[in-house]
PDB file of N, CA and C in Angstrom:
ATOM      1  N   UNK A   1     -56.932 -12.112  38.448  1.00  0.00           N
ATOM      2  CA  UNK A   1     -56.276 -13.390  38.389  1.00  0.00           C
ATOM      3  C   UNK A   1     -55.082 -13.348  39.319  1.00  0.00           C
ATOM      4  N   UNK A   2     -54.925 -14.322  40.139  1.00  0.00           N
ATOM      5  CA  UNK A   2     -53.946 -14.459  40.864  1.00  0.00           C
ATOM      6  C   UNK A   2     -52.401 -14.664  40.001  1.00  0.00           C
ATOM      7  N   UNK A   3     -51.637 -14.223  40.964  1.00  0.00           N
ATOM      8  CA  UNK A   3     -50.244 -14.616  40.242  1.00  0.00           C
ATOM      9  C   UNK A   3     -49.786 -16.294  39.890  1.00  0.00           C
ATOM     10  N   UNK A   4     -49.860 -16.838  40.992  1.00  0.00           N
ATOM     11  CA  UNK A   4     -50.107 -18.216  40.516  1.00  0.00           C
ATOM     12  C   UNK A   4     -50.448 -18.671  39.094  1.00  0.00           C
ATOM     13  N   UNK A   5     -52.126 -18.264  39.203  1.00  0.00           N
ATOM     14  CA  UNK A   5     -52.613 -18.638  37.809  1.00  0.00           C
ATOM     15  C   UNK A   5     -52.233 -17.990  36.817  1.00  0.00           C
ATOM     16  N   UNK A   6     -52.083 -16.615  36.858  1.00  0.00           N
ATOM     17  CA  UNK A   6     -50.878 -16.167  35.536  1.00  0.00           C
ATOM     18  C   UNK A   6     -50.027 -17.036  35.077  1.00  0.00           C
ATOM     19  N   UNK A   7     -49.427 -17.480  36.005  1.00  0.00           N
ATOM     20  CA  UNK A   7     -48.085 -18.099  35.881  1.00  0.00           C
ATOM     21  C   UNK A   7     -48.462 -19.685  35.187  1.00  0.00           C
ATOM     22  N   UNK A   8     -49.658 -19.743  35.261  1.00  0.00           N
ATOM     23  CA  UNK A   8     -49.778 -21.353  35.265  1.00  0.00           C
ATOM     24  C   UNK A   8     -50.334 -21.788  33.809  1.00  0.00           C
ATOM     25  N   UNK A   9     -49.571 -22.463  33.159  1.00  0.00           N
ATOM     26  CA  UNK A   9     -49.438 -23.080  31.538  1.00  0.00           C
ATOM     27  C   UNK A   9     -51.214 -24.031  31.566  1.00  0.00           C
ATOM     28  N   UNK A  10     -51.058 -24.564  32.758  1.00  0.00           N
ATOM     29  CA  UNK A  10     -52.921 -25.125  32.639  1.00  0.00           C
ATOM     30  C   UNK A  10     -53.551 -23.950  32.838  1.00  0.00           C
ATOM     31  N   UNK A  11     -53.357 -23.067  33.346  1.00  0.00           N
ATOM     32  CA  UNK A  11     -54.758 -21.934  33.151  1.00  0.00           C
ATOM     33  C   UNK A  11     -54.745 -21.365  31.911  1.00  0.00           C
ATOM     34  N   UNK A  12     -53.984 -20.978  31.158  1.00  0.00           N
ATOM     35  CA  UNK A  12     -53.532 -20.814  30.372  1.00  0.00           C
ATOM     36  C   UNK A  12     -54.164 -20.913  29.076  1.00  0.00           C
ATOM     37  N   UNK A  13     -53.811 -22.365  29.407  1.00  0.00           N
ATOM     38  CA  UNK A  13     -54.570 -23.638  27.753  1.00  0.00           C
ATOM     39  C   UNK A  13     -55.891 -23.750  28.148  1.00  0.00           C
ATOM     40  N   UNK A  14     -56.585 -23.897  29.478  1.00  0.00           N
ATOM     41  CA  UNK A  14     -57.992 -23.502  29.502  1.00  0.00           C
ATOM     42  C   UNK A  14     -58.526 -22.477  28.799  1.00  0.00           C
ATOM     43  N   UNK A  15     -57.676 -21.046  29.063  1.00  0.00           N
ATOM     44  CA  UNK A  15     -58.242 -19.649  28.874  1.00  0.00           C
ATOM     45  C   UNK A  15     -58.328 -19.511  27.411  1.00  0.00           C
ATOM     46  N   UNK A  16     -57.484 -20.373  26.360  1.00  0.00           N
ATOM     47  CA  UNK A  16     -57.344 -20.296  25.115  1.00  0.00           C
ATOM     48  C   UNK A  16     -58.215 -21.290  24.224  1.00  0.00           C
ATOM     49  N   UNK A  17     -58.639 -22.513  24.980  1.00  0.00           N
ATOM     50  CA  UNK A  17     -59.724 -23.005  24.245  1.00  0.00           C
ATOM     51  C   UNK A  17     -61.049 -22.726  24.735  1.00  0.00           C
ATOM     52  N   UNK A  18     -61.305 -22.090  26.040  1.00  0.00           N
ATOM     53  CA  UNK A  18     -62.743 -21.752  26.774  1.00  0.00           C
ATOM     54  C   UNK A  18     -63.020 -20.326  26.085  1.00  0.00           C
ATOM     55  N   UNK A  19     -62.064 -19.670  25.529  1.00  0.00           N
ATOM     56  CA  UNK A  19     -61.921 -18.096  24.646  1.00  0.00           C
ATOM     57  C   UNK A  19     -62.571 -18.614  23.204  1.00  0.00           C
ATOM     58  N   UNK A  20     -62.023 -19.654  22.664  1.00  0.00           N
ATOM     59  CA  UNK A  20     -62.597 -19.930  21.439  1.00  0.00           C
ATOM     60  C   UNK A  20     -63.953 -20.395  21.327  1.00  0.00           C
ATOM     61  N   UNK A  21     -64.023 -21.495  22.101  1.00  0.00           N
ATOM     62  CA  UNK A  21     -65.519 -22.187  22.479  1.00  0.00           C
ATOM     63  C   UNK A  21     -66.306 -21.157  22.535  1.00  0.00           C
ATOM     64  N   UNK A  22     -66.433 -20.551  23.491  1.00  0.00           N
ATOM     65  CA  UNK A  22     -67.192 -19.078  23.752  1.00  0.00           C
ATOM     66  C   UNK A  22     -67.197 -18.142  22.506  1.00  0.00           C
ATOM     67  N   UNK A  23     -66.753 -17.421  21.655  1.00  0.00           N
ATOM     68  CA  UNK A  23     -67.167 -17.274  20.838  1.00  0.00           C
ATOM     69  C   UNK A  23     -67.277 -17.849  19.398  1.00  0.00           C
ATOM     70  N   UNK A  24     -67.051 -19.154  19.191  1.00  0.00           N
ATOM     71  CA  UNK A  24     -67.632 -20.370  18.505  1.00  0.00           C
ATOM     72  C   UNK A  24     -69.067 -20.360  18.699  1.00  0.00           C
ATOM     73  N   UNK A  25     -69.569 -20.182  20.064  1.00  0.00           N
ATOM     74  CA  UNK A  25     -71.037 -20.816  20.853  1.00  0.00           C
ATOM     75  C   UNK A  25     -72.188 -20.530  20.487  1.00  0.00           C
ATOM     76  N   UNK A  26     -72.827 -20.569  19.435  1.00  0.00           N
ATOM     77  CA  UNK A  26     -74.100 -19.974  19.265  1.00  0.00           C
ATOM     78  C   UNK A  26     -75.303 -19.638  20.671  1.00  0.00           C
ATOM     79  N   UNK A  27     -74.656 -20.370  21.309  1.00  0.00           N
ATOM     80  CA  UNK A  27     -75.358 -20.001  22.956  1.00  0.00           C
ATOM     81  C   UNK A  27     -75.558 -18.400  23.585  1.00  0.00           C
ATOM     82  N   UNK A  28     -74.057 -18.124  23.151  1.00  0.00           N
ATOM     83  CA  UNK A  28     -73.021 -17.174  23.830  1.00  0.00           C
ATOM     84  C   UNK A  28     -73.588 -15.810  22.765  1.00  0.00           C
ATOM     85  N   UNK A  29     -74.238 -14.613  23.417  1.00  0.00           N
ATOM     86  CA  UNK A  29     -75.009 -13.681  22.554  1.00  0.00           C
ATOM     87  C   UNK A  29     -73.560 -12.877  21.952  1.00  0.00           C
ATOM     88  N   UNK A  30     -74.494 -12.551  20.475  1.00  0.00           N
ATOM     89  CA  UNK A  30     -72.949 -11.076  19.914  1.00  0.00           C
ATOM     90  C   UNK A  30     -72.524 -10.219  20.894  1.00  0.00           C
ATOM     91  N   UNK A  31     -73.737  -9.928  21.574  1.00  0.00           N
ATOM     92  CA  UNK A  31     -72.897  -8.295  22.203  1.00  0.00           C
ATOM     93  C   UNK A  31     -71.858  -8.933  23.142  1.00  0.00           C
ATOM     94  N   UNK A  32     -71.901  -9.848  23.722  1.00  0.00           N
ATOM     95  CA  UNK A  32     -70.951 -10.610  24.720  1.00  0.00           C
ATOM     96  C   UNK A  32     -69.746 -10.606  24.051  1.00  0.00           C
ATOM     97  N   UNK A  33     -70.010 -11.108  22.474  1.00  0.00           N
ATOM     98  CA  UNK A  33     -68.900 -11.634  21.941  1.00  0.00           C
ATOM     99  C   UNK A  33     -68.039 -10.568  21.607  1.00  0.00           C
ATOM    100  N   UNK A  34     -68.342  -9.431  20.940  1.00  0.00           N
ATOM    101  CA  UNK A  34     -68.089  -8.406  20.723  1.00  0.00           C
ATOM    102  C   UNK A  34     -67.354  -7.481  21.633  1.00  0.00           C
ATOM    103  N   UNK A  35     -67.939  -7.981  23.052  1.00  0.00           N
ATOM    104  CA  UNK A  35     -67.429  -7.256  24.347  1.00  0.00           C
ATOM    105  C   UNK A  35     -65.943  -7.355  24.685  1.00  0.00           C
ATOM    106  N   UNK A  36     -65.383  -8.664  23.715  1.00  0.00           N
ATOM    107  CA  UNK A  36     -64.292  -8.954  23.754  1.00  0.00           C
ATOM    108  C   UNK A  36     -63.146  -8.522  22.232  1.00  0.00           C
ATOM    109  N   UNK A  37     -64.146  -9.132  21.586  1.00  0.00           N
ATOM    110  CA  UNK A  37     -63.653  -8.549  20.008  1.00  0.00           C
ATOM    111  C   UNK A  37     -63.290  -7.334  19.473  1.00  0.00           C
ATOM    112  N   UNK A  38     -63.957  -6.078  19.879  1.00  0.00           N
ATOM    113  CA  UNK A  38     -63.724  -4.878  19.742  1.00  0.00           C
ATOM    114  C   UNK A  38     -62.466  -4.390  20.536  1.00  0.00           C
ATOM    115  N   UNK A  39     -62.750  -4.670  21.671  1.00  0.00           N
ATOM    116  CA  UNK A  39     -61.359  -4.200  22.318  1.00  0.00           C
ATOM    117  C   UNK A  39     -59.822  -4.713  21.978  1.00  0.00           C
ATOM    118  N   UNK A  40     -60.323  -5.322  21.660  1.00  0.00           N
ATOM    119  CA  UNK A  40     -59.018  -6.120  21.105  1.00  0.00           C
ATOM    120  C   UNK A  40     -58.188  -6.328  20.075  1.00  0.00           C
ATOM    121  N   UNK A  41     -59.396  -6.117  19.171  1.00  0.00           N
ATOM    122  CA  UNK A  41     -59.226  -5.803  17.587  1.00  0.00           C
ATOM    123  C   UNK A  41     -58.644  -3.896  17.316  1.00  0.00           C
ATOM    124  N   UNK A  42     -59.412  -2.916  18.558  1.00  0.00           N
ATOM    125  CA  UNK A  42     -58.972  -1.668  18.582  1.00  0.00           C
ATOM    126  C   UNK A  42     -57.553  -1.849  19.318  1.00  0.00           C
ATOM    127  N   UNK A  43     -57.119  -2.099  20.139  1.00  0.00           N
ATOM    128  CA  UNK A  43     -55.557  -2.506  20.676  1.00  0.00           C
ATOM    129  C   UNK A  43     -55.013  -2.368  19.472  1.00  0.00           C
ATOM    130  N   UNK A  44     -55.260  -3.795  18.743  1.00  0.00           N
ATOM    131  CA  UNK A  44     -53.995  -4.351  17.862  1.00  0.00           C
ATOM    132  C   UNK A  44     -54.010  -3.377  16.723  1.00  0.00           C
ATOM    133  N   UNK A  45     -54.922  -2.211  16.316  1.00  0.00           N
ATOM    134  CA  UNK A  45     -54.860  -1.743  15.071  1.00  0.00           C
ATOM    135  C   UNK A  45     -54.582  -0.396  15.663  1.00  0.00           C
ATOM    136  N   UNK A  46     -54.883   0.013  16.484  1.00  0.00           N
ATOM    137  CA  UNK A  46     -54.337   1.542  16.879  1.00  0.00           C
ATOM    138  C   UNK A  46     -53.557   1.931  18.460  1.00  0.00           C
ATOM    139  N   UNK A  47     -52.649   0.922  17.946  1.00  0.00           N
ATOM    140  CA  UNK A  47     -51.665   1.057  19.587  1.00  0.00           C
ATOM    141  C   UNK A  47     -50.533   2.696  19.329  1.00  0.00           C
ATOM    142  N   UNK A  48     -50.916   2.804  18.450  1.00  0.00           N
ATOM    143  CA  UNK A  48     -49.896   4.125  18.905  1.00  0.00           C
ATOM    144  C   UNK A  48     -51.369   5.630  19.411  1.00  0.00           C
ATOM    145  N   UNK A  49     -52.381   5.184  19.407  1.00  0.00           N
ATOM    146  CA  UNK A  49     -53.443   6.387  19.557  1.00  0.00           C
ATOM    147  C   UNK A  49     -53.340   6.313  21.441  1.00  0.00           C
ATOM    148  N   UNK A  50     -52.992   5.040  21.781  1.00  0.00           N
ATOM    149  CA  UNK A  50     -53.055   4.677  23.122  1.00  0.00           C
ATOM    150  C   UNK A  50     -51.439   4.708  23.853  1.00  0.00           C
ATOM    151  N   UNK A  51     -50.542   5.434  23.674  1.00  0.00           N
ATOM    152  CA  UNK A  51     -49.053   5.755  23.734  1.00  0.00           C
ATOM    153  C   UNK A  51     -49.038   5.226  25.325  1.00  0.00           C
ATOM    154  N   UNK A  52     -50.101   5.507  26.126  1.00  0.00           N
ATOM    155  CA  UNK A  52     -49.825   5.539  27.672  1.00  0.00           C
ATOM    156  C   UNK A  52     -49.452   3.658  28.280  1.00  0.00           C
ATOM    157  N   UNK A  53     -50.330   3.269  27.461  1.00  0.00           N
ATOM    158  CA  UNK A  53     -50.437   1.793  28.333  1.00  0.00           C
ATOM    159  C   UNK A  53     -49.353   1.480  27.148  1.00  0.00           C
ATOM    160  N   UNK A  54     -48.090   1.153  28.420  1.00  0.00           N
ATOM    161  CA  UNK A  54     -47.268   0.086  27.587  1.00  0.00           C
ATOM    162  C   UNK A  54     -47.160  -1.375  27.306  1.00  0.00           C
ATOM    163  N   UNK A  55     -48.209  -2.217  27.807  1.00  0.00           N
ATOM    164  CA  UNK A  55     -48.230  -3.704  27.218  1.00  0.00           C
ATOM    165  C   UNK A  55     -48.370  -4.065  25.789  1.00  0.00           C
ATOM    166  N   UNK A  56     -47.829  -4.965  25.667  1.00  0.00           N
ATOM    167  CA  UNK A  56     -47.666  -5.790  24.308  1.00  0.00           C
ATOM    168  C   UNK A  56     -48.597  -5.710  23.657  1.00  0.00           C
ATOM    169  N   UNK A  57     -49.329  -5.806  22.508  1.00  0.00           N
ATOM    170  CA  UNK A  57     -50.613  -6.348  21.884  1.00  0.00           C
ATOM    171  C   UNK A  57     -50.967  -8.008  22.416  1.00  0.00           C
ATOM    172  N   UNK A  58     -50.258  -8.867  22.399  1.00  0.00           N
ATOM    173  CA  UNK A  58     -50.395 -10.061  22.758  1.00  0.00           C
ATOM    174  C   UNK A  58     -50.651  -9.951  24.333  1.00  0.00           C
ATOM    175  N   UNK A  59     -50.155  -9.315  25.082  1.00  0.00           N
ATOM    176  CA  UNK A  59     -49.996  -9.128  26.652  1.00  0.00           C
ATOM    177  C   UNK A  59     -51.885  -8.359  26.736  1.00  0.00           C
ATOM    178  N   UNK A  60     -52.130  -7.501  26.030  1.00  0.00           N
ATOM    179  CA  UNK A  60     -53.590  -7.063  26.303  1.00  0.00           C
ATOM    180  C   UNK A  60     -54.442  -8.020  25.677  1.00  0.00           C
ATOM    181  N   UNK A  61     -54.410  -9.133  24.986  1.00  0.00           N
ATOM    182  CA  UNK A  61     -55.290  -9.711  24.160  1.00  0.00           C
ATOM    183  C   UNK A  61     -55.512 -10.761  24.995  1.00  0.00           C
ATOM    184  N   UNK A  62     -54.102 -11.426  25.874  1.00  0.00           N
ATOM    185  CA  UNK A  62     -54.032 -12.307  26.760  1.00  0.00           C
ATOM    186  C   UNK A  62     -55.236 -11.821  28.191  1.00  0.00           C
ATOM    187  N   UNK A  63     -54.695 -10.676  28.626  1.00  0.00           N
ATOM    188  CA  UNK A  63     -55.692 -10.285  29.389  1.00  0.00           C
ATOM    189  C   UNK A  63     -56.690 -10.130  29.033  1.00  0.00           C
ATOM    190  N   UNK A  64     -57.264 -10.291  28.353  1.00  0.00           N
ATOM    191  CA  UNK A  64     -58.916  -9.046  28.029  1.00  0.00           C
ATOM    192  C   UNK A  64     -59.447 -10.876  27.657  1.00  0.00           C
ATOM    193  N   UNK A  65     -58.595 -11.891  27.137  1.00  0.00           N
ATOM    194  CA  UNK A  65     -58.899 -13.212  27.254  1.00  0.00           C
ATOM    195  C   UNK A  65     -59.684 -13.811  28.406  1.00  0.00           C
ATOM    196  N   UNK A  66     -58.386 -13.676  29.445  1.00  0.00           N
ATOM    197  CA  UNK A  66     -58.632 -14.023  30.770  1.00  0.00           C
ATOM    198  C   UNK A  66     -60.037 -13.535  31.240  1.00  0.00           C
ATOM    199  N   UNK A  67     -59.985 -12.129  31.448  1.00  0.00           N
ATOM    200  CA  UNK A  67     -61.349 -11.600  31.716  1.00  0.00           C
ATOM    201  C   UNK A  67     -62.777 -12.373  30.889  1.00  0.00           C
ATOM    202  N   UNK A  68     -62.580 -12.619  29.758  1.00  0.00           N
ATOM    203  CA  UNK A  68     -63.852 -12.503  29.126  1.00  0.00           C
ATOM    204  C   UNK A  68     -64.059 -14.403  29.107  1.00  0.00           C
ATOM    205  N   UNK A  69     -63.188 -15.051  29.585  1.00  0.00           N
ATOM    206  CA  UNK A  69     -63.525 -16.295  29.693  1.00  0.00           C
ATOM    207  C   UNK A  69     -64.285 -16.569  31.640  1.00  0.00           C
ATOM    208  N   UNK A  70     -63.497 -15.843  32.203  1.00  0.00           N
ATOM    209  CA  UNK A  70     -64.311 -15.705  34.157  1.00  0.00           C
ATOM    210  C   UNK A  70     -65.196 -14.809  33.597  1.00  0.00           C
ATOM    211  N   UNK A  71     -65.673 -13.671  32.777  1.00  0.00           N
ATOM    212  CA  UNK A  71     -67.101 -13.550  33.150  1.00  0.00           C
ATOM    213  C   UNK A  71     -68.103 -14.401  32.087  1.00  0.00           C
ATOM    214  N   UNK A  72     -67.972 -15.296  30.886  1.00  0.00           N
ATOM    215  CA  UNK A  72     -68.124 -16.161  30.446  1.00  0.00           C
ATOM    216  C   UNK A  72     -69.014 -17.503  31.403  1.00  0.00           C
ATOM    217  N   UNK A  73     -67.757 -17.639  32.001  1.00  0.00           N
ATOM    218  CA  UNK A  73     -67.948 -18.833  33.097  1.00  0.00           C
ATOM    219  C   UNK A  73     -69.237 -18.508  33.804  1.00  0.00           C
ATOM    220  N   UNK A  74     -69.060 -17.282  34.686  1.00  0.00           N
ATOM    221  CA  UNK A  74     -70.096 -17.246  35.343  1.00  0.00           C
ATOM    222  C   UNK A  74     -71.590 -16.597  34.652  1.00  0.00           C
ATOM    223  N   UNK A  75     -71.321 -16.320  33.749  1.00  0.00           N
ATOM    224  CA  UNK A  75     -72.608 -15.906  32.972  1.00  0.00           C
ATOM    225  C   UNK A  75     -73.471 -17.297  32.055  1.00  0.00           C
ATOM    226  N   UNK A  76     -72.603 -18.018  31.683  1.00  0.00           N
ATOM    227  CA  UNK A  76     -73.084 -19.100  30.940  1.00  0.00           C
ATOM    228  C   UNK A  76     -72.536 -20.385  31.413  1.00  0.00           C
ATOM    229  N   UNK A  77     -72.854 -20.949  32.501  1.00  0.00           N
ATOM    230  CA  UNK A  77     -72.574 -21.926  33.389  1.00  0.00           C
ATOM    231  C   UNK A  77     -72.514 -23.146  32.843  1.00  0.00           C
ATOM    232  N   UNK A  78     -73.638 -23.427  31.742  1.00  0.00           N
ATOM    233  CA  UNK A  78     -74.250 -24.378  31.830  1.00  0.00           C
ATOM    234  C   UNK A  78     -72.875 -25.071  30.563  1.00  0.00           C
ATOM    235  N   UNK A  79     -72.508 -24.307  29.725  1.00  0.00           N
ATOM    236  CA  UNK A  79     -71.356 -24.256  29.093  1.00  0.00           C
ATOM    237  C   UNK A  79     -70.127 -25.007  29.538  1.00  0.00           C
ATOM    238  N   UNK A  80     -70.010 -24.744  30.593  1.00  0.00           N
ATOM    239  CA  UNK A  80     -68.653 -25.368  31.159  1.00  0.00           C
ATOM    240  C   UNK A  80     -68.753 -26.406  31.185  1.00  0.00           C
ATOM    241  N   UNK A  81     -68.005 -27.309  30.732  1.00  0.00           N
ATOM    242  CA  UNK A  81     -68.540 -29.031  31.584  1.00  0.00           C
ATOM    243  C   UNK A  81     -66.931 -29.978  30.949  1.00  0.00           C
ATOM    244  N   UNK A  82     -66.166 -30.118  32.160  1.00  0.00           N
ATOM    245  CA  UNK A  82     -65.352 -31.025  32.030  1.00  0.00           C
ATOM    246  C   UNK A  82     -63.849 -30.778  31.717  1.00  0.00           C
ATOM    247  N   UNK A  83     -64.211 -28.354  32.196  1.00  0.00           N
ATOM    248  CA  UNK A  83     -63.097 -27.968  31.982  1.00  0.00           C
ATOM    249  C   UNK A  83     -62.965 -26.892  30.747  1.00  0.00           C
ATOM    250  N   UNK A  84     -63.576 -27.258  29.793  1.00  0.00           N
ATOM    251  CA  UNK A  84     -63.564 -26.390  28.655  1.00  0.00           C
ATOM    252  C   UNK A  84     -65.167 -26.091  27.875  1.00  0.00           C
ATOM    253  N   UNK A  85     -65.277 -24.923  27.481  1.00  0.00           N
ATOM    254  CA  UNK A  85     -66.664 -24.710  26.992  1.00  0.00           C
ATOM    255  C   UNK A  85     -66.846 -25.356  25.561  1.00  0.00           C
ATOM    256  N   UNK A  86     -68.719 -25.224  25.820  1.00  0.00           N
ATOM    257  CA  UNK A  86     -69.060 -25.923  24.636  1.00  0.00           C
ATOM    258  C   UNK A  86     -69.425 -27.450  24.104  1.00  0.00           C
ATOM    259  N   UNK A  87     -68.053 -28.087  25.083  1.00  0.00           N
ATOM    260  CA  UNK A  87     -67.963 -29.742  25.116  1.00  0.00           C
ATOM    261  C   UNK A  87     -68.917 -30.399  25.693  1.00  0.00           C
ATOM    262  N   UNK A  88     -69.618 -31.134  24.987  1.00  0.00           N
ATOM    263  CA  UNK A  88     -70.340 -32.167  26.123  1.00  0.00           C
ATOM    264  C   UNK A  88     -70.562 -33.782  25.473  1.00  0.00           C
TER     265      UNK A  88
END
C-alpha cells in the first residue's frame, strides 16, 4: 500500500467494510477467511511469544486487513461492485 493510501481515511473506511463483507460472504471460502482470522486472532492473544515485531495489535490487524481485502478484490471480483463488497 502506498503511503498516500495509508494515510487516506477513504481507503481506510473501504478496507473496514470490504474486511467485513468478505468474511460475512458466503461466496468467500473458510480457508480464505481464516487466512486472515488466525493471524490475527494469534497476534492479539500471544504478543509477548512474538517480542521482535514491535507494532501495536491494532497496527497488525489494520495491516493483515489491508492485505486480505487487495487479495480479496482480486480473487473474488465479482464481489466488488460500487466500492464495497457483497453490495449489489
Amino acid at each position: 500500500m502506498k503511503l498516500r493510501k495509508l494515510l487516506s481515511l477513504k481507503q481506510w473506511s473501504h478496507i473496514f467494510r470490504a474486511s467485513w463483507s468478505y468474511i460475512a460472504s458466503p461466496t468467500v471460502s473458510l480457508g480464505d477467511k481464516l487466512l486472515f482470522a488466525v493471524p490475527a486472532l494469534l497476534y492479539w492473544v500471544l504478543p509477548d511469544v512474538m517480542p521482535v515485531v514491535p507494532i501495536d495489535d491494532i497496527g497488525v490487524t489494520m495491516l493483515l486487513m489491508g492485505w486480505f481485502v487487495s487479495r480479496m478484490e482480486r480473487k473474488y471480483p465479482v464481489l466488488v461492485r460500487g466500492g464495497t463488497a457483497g453490495k449489489r
